[in-house]
C-alpha atoms as a PDB file:
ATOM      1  CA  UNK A   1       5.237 -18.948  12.098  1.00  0.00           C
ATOM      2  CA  UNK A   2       8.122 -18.198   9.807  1.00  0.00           C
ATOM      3  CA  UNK A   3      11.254 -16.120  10.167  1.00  0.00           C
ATOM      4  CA  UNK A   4      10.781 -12.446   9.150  1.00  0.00           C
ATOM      5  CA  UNK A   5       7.298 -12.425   9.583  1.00  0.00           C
ATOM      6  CA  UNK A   6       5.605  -9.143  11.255  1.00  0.00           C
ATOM      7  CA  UNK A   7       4.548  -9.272  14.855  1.00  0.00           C
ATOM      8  CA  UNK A   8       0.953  -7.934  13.368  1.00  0.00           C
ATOM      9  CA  UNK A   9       1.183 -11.543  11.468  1.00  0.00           C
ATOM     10  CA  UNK A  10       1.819 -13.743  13.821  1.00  0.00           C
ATOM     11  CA  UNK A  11      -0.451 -11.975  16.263  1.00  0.00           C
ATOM     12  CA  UNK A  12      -3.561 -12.722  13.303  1.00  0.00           C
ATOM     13  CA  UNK A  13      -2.374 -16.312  12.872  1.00  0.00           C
ATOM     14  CA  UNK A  14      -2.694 -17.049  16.508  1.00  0.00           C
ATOM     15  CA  UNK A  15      -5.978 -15.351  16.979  1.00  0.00           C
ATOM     16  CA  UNK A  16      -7.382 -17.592  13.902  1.00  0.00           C
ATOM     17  CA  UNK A  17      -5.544 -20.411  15.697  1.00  0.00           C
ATOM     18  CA  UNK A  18      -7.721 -19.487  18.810  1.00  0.00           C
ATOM     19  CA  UNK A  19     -10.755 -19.028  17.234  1.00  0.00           C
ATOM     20  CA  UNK A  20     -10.688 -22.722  15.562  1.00  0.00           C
ATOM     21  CA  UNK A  21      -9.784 -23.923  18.754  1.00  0.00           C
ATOM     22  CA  UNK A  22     -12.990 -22.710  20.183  1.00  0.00           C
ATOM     23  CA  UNK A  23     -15.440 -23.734  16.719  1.00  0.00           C
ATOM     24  CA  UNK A  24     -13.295 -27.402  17.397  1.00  0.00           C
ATOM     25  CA  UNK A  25     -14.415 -27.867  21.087  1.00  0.00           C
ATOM     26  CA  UNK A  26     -18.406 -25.971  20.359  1.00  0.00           C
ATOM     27  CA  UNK A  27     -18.594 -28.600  17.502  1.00  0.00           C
ATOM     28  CA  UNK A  28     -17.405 -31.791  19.785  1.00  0.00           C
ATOM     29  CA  UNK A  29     -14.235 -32.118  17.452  1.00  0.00           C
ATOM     30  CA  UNK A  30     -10.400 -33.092  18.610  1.00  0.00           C
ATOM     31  CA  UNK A  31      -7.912 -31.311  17.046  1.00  0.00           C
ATOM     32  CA  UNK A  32      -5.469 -33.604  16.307  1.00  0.00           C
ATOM     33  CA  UNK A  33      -8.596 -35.290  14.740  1.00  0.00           C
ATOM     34  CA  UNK A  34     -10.348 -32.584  12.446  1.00  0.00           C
ATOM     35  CA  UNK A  35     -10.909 -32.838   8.624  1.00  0.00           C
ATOM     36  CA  UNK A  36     -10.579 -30.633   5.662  1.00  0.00           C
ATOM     37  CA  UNK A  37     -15.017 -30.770   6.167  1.00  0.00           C
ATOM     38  CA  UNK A  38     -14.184 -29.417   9.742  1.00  0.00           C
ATOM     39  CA  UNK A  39     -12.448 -26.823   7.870  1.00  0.00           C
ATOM     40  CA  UNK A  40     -14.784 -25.967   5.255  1.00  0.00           C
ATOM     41  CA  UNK A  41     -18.256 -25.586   7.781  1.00  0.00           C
ATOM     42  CA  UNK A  42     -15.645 -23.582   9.526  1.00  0.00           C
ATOM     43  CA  UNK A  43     -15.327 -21.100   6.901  1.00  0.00           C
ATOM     44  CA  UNK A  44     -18.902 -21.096   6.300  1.00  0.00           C
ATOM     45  CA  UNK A  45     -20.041 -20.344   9.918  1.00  0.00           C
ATOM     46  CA  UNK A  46     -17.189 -17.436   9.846  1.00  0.00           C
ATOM     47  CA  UNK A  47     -19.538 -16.166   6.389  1.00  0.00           C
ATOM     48  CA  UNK A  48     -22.844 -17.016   7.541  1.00  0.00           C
ATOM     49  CA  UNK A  49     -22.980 -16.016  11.196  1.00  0.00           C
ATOM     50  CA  UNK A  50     -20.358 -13.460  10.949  1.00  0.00           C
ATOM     51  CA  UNK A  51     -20.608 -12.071   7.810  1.00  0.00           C
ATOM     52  CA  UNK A  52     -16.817 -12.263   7.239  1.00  0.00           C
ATOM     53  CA  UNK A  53     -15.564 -10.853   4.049  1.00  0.00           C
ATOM     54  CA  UNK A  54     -13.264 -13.675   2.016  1.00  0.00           C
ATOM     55  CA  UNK A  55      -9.639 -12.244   2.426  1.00  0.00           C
ATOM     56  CA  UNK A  56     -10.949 -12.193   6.484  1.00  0.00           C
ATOM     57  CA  UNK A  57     -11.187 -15.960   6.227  1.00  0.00           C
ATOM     58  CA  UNK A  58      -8.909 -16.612   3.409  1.00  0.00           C
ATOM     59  CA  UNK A  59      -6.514 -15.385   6.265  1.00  0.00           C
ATOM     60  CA  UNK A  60      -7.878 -17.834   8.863  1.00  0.00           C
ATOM     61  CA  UNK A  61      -7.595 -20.461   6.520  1.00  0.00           C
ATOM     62  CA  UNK A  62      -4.242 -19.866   5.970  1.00  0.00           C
ATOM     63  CA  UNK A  63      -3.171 -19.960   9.729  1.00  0.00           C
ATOM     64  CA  UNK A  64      -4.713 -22.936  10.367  1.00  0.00           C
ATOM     65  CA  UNK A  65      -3.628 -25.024   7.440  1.00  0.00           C
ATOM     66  CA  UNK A  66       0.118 -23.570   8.801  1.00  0.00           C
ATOM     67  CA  UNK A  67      -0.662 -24.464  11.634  1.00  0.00           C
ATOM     68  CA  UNK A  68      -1.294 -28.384  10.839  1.00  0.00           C
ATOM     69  CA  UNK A  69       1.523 -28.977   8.447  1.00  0.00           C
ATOM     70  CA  UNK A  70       2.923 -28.072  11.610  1.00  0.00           C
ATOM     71  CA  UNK A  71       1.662 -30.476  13.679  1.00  0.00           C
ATOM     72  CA  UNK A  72       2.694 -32.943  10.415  1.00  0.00           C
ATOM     73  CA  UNK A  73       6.187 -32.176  11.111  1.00  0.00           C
ATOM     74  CA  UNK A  74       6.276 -32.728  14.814  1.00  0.00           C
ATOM     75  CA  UNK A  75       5.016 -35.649  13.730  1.00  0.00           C
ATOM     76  CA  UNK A  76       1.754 -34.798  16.255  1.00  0.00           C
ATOM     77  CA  UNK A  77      -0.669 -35.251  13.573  1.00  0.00           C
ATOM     78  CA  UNK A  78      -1.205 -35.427   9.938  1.00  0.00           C
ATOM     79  CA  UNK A  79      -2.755 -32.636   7.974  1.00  0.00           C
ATOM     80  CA  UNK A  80      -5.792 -32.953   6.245  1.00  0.00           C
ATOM     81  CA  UNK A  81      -6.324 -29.679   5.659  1.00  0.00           C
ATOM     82  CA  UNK A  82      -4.179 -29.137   1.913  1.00  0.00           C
ATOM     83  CA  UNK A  83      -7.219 -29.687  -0.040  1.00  0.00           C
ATOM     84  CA  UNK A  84      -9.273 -26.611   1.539  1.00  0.00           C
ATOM     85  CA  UNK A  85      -9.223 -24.270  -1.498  1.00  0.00           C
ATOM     86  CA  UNK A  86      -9.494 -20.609  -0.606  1.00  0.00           C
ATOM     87  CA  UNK A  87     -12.366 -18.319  -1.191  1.00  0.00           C
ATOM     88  CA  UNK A  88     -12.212 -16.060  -4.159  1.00  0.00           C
ATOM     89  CA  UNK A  89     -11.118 -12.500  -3.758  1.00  0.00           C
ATOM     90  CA  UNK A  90     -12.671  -9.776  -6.006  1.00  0.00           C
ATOM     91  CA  UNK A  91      -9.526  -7.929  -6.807  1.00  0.00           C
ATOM     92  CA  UNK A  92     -10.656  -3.654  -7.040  1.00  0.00           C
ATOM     93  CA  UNK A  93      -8.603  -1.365  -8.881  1.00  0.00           C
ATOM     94  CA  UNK A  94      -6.236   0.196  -7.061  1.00  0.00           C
ATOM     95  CA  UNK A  95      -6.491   4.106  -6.502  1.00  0.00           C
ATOM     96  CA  UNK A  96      -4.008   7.050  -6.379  1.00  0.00           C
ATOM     97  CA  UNK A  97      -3.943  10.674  -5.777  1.00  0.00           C
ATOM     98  CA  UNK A  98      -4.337  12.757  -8.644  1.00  0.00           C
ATOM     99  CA  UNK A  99      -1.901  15.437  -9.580  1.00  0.00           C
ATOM    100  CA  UNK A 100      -4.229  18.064  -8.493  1.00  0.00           C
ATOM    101  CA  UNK A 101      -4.886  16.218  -5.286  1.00  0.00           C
ATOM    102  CA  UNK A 102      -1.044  15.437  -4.921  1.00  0.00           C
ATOM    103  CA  UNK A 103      -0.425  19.363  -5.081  1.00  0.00           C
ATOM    104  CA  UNK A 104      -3.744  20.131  -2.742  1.00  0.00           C
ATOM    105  CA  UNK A 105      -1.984  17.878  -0.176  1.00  0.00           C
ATOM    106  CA  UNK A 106       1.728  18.895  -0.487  1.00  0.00           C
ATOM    107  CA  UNK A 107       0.667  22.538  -0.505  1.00  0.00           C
ATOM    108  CA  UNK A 108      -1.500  22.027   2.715  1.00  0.00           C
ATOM    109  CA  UNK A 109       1.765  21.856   4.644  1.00  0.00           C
ATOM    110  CA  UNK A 110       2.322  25.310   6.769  1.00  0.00           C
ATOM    111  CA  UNK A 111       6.167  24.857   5.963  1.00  0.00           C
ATOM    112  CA  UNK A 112       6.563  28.276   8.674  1.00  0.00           C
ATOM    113  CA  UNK A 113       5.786  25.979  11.850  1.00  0.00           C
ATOM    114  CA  UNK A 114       8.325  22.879  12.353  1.00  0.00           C
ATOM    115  CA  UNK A 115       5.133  20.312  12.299  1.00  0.00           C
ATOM    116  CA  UNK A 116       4.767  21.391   8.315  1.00  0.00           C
ATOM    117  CA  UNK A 117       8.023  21.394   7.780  1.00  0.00           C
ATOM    118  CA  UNK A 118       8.056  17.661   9.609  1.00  0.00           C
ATOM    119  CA  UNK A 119       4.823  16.670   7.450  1.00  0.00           C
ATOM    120  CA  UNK A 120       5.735  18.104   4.165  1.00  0.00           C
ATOM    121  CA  UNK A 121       8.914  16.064   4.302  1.00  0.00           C
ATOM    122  CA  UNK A 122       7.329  13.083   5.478  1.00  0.00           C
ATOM    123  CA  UNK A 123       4.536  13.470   2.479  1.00  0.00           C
ATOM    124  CA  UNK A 124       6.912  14.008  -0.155  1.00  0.00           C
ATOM    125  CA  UNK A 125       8.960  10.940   1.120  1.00  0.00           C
ATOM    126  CA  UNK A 126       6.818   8.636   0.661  1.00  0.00           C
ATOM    127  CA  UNK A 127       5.643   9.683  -2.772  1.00  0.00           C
ATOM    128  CA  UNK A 128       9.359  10.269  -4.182  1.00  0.00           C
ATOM    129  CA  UNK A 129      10.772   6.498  -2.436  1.00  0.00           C
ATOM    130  CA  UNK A 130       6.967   4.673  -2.569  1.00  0.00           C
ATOM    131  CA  UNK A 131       8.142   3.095   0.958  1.00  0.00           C
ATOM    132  CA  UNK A 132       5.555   1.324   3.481  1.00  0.00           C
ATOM    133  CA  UNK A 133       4.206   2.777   6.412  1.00  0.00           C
ATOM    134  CA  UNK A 134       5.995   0.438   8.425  1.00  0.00           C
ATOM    135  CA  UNK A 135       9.692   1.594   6.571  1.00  0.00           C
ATOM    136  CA  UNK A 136       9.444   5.285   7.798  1.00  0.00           C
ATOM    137  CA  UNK A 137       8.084   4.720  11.233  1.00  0.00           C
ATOM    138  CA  UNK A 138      11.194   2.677  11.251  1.00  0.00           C
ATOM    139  CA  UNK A 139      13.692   5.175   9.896  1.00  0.00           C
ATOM    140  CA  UNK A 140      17.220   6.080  11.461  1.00  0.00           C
ATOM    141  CA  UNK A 141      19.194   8.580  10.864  1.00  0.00           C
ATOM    142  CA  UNK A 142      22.024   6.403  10.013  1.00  0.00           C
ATOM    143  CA  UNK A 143      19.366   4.924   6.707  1.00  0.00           C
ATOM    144  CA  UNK A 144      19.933   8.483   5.022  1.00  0.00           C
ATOM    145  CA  UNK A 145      22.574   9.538   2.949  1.00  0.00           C
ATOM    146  CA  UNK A 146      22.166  12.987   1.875  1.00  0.00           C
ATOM    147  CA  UNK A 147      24.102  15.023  -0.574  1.00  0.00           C
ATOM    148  CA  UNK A 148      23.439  18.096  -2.189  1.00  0.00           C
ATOM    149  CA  UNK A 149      20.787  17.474  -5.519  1.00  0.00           C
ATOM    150  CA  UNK A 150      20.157  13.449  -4.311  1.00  0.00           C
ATOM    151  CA  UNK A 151      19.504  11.430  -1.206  1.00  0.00           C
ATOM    152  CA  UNK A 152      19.275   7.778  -0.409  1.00  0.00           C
ATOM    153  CA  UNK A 153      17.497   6.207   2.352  1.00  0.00           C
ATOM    154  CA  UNK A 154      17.835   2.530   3.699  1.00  0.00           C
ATOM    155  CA  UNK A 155      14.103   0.504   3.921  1.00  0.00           C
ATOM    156  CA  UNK A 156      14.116  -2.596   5.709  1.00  0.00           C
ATOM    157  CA  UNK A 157      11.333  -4.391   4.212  1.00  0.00           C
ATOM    158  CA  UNK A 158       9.432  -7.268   4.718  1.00  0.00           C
ATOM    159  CA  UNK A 159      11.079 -10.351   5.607  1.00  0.00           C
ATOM    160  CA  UNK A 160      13.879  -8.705   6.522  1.00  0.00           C
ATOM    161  CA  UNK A 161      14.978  -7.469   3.203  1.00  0.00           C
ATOM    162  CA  UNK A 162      16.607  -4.234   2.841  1.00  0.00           C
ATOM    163  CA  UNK A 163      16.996  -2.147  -0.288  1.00  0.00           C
ATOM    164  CA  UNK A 164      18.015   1.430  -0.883  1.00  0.00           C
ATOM    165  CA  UNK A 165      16.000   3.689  -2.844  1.00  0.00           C
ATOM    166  CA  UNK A 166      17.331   7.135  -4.218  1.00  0.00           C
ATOM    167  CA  UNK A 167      15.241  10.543  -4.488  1.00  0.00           C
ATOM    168  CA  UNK A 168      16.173  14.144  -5.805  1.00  0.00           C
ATOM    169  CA  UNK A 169      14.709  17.316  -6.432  1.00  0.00           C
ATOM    170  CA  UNK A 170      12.087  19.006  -3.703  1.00  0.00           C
ATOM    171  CA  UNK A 171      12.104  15.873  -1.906  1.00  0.00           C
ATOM    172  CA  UNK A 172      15.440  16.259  -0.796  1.00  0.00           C
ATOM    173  CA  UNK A 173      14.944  19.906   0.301  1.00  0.00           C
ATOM    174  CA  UNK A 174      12.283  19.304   2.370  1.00  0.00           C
ATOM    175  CA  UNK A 175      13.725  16.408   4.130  1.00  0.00           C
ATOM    176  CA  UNK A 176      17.164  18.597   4.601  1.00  0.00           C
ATOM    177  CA  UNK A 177      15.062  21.459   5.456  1.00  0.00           C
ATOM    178  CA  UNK A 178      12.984  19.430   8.214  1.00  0.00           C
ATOM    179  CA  UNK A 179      16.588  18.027   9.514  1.00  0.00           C
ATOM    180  CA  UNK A 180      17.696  21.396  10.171  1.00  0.00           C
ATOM    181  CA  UNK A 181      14.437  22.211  12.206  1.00  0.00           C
ATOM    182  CA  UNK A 182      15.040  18.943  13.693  1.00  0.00           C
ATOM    183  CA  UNK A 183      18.018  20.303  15.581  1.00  0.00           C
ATOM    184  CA  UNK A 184      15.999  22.668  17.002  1.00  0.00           C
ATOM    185  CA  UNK A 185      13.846  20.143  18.866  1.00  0.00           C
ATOM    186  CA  UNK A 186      13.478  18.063  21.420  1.00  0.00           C
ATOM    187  CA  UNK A 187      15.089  14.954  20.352  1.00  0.00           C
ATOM    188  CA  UNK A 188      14.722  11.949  22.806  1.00  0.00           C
ATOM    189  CA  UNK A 189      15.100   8.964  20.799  1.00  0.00           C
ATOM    190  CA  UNK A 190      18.427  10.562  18.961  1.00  0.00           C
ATOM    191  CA  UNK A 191      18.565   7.693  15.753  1.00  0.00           C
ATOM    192  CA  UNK A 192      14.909   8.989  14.881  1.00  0.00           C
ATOM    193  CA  UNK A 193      14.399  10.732  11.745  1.00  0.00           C
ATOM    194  CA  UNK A 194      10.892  12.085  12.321  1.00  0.00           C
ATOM    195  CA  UNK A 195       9.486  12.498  15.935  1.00  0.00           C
ATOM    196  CA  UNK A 196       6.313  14.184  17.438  1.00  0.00           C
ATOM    197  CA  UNK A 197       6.431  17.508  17.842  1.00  0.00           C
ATOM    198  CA  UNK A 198       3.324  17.729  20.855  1.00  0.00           C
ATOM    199  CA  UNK A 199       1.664  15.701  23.489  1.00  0.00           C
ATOM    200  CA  UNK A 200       3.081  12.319  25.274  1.00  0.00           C
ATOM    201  CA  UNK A 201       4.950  11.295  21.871  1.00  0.00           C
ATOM    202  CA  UNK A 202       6.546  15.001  21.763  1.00  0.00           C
ATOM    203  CA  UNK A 203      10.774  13.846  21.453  1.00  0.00           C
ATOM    204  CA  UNK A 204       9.970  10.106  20.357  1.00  0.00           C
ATOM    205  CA  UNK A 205       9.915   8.475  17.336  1.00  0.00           C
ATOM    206  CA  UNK A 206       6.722   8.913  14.935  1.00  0.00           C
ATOM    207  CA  UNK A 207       4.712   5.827  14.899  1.00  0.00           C
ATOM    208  CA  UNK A 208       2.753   4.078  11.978  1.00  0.00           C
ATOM    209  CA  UNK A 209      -0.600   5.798  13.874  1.00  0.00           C
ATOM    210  CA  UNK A 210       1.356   9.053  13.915  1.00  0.00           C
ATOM    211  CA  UNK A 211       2.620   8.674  10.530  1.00  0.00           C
ATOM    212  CA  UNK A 212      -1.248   7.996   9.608  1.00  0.00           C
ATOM    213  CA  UNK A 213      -2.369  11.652  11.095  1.00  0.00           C
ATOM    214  CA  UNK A 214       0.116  13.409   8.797  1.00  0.00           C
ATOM    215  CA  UNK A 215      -2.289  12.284   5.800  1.00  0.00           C
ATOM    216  CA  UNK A 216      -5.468  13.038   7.637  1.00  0.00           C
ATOM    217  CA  UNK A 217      -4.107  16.511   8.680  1.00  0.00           C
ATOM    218  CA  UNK A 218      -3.033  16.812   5.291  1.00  0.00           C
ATOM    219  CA  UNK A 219      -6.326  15.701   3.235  1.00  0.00           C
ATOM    220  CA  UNK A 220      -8.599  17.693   5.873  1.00  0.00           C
ATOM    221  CA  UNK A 221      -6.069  20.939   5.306  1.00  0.00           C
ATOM    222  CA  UNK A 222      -6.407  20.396   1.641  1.00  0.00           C
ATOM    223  CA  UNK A 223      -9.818  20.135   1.734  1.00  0.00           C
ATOM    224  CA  UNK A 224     -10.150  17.745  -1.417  1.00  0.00           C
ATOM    225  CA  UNK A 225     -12.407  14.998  -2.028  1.00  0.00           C
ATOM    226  CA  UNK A 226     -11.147  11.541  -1.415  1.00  0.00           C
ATOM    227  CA  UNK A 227     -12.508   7.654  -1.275  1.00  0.00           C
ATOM    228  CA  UNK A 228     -13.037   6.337   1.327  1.00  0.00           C
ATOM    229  CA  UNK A 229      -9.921   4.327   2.181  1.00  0.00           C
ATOM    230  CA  UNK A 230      -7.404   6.718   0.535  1.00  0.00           C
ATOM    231  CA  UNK A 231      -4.177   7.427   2.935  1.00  0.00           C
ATOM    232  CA  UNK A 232      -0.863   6.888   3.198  1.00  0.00           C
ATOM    233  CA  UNK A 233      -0.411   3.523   1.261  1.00  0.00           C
ATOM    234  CA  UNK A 234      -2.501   5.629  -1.693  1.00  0.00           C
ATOM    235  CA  UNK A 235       0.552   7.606  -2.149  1.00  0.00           C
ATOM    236  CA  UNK A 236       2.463   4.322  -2.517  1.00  0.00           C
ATOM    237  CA  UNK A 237       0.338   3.132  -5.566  1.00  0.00           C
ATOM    238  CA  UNK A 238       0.960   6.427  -6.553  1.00  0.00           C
ATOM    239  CA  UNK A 239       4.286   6.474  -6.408  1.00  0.00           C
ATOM    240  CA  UNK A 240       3.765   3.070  -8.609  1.00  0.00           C
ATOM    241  CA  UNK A 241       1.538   3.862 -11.194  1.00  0.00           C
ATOM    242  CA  UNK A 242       3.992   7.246 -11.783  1.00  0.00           C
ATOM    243  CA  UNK A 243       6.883   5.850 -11.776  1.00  0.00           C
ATOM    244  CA  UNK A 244       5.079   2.956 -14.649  1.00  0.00           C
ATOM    245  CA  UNK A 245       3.962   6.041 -16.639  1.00  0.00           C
ATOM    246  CA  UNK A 246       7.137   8.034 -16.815  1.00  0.00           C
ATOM    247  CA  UNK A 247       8.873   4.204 -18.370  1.00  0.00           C
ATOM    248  CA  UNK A 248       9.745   2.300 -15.144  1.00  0.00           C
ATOM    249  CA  UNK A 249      10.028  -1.304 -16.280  1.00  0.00           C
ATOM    250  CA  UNK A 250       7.558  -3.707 -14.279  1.00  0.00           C
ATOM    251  CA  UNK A 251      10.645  -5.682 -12.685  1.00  0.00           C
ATOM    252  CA  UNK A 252      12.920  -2.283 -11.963  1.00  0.00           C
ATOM    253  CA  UNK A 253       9.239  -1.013 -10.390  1.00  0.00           C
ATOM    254  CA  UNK A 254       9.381  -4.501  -8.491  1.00  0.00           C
ATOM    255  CA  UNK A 255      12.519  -3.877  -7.034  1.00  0.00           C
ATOM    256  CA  UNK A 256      12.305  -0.551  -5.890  1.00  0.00           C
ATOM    257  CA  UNK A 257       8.508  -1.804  -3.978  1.00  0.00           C
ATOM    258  CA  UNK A 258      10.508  -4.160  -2.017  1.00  0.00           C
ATOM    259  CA  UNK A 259       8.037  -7.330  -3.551  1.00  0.00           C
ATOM    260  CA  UNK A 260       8.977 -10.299  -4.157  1.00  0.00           C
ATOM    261  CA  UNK A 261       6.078 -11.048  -6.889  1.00  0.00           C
ATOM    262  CA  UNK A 262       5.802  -8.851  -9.649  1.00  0.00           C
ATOM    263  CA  UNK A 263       2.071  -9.762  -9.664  1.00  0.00           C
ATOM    264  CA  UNK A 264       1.842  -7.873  -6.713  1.00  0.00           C
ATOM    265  CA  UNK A 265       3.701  -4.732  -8.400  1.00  0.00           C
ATOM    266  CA  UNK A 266       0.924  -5.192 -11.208  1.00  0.00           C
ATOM    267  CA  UNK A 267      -1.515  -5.118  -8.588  1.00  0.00           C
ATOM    268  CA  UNK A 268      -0.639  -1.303  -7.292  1.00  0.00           C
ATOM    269  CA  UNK A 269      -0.545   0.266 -10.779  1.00  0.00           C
ATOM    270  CA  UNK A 270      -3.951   2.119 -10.605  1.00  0.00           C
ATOM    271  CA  UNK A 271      -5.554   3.320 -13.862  1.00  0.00           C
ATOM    272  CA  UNK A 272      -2.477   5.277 -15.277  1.00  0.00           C
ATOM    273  CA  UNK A 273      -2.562   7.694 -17.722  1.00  0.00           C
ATOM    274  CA  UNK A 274      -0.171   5.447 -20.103  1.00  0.00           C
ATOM    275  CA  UNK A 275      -2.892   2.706 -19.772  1.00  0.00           C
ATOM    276  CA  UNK A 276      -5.810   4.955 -21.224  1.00  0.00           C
ATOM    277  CA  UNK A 277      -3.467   6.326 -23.770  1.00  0.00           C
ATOM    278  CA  UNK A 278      -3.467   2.812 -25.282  1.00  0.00           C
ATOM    279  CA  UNK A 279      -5.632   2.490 -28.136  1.00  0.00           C
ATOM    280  CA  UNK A 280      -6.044   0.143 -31.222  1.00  0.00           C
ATOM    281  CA  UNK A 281      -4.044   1.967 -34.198  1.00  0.00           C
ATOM    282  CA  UNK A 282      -6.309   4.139 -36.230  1.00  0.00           C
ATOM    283  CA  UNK A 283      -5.015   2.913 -39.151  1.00  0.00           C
ATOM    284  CA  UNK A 284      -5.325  -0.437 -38.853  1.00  0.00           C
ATOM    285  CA  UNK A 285      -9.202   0.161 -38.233  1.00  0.00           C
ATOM    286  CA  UNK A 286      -9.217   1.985 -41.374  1.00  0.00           C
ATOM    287  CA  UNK A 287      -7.499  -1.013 -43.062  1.00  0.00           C
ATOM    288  CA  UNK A 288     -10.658  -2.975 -41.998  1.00  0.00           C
ATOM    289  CA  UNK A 289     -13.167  -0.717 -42.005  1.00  0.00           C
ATOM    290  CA  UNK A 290     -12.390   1.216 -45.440  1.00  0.00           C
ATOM    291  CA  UNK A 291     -13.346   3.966 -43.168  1.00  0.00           C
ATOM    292  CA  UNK A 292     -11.110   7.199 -42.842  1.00  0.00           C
ATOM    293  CA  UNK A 293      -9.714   8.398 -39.706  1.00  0.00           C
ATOM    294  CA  UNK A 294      -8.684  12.497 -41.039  1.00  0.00           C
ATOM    295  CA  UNK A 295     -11.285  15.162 -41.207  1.00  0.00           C
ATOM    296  CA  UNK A 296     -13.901  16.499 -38.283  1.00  0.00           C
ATOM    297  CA  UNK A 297     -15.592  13.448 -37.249  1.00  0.00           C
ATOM    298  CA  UNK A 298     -19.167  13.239 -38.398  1.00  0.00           C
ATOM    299  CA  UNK A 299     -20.882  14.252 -34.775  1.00  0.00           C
ATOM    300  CA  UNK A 300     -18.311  17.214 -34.100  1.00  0.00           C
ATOM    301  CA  UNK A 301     -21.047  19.875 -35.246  1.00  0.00           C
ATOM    302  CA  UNK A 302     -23.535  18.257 -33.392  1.00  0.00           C
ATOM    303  CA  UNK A 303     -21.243  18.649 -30.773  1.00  0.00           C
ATOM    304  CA  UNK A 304     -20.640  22.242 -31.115  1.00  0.00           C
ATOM    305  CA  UNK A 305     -24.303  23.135 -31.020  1.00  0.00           C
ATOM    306  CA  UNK A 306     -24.571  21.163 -27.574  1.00  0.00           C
ATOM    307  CA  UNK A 307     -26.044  17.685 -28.315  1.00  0.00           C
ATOM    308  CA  UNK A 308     -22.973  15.944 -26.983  1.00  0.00           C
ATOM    309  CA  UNK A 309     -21.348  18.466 -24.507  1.00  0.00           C
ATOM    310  CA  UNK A 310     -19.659  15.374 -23.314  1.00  0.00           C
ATOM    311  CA  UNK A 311     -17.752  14.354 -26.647  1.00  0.00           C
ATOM    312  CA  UNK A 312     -14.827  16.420 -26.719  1.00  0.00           C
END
């Protein structure tokens, strides 16, 4: 278990721990005395009984493999367990909001009642800073700096590593406009940026599950279609592949995520517009081709009498 690491983490490694523990004594093996094999039919009774997918196991895997190059230094046991490659991960493409969708969900917000006004600013947060779940459910007042046309807030991000991201514009407004109503409440945890407004959470701070039912309200208010999957860490790859399109630089982008690999920054820039705008040169077809690229192409009045209604 290292240093930094979220108590989610170390809650998954020690389950996985657990669970090899039991697969160790059903299979008649000591632990100090299993093999990388032990390992393997492991993962393969995990896929075969269970039907787990490969980043579930790839997980496990990892946990346990920690877990004996532990025992290596505590000089309990060696680890045989470094040559266990990892299953491979089909990477998907990830998704964002579109603008229409961004403007469905922003504009869902009834900004007359103090819970839109507390929504609207937590929805336009995270698009304008691209911060994790985790970083606003942790926000304190004393993370904001607020001035009149730009604001700064304070993420502590993974590992322990803080960074400060600035925003401007509408996000600004509605986060000074939601601190205003804020006053106005009933405050119990007083550091708290965003608290519930109803039920037993009504004065406390918002939680990540809280946090989660501001995009649900939001998308079901809206009333757009979405995949299935699509919430709050959506508008962070949003907030991503925008930022990419308007001329961020991949390692500026990298910075502002909080990652420490840029591969992982590459990894949340969805299909952007900049992307499909890229295109081999025209001319330098033409160059090869002899081919011309002026003039109506040849289908365009096939087009206009409807035998390509999709060519545009």
């Amino acid at each position: 278990i290292q240093e930094g690491m979220k108590n989610t983490t170390v809650e998954r490694y020690l389950d996985a721990i657990g669970q090899w523990f039991v697969w160790l004594n059903e299979s008649d093996v000591d632990t100090t005395e299993a093999k990388a094999r032990d390992l393997e039919d492991w993962n393969k009774s995990l896929y075969l009984t269970h039907t787990q997918a490969s980043k579930t196991r790839n997980g496990k895997m990892t946990a346990v493999r920690q877990f004996y190059e532990w025992t290596e230094r505590q000089a309990i046991c060696p680890s045989h367990m470094r040559s266990v490659k990892s299953a491979k991960v089909d990477k998907k493409l990830a998704r964002k909001y579109s603008d229409s969708q961004l403007k469905a969900i922003f504009g869902s917000c009834d900004r007359t009642r103090p819970i839109g006004k507390r929504d609207y600013a937590i929805l336009l947060l995270f698009y304008a800073t691209g911060a994790r779940r985790k970083e606003i459910a942790s926000l304190s007042m004393e993370d904001l700096t607020v001035q009149q046309r730009v604001a700064r807030v304070r993420l502590d991000g993974k590992g322990g590593k803080e960074r400060v991201v600035s925003f401007k514009g509408a996000a600004v407004h509605a986060l000074v406009e939601w601190l205003l109503e804020r006053e106005q409440c009933t405050v119990l945890e007083e550091h708290a940026v965003f608290v519930g407004l109803t039920g037993r959470n009504k004065g406390n701070q918002l939680g990540p599950d809280g946090l989660d039912d501001v995009i649900y309200r939001a998308v079901y208010n809206s009333r757009i279609k979405t995949e299935k999957g699509m919430a709050l860490h959506t508008l962070r790859v949003t907030y991503a592949t925008d930022m990419y399109d308007r001329g961020v630089d991949i390692e500026t982008l990298r910075w502002l995520m909080g990652h420490n690999d840029i591969e992982t920054t590459r990894g949340y820039i969805a299909i952007s517009e900049k992307r499909q705008r890229t295109t081999m040169p025209a001319d330098r077809l033409d160059e090869l081709t002899g081919g011309r690229g002026n003039g109506k192409p040849l289908w365009f009045e096939q087009q206009q009498r409807g035998l390509f209604p999709n060519i545009k």
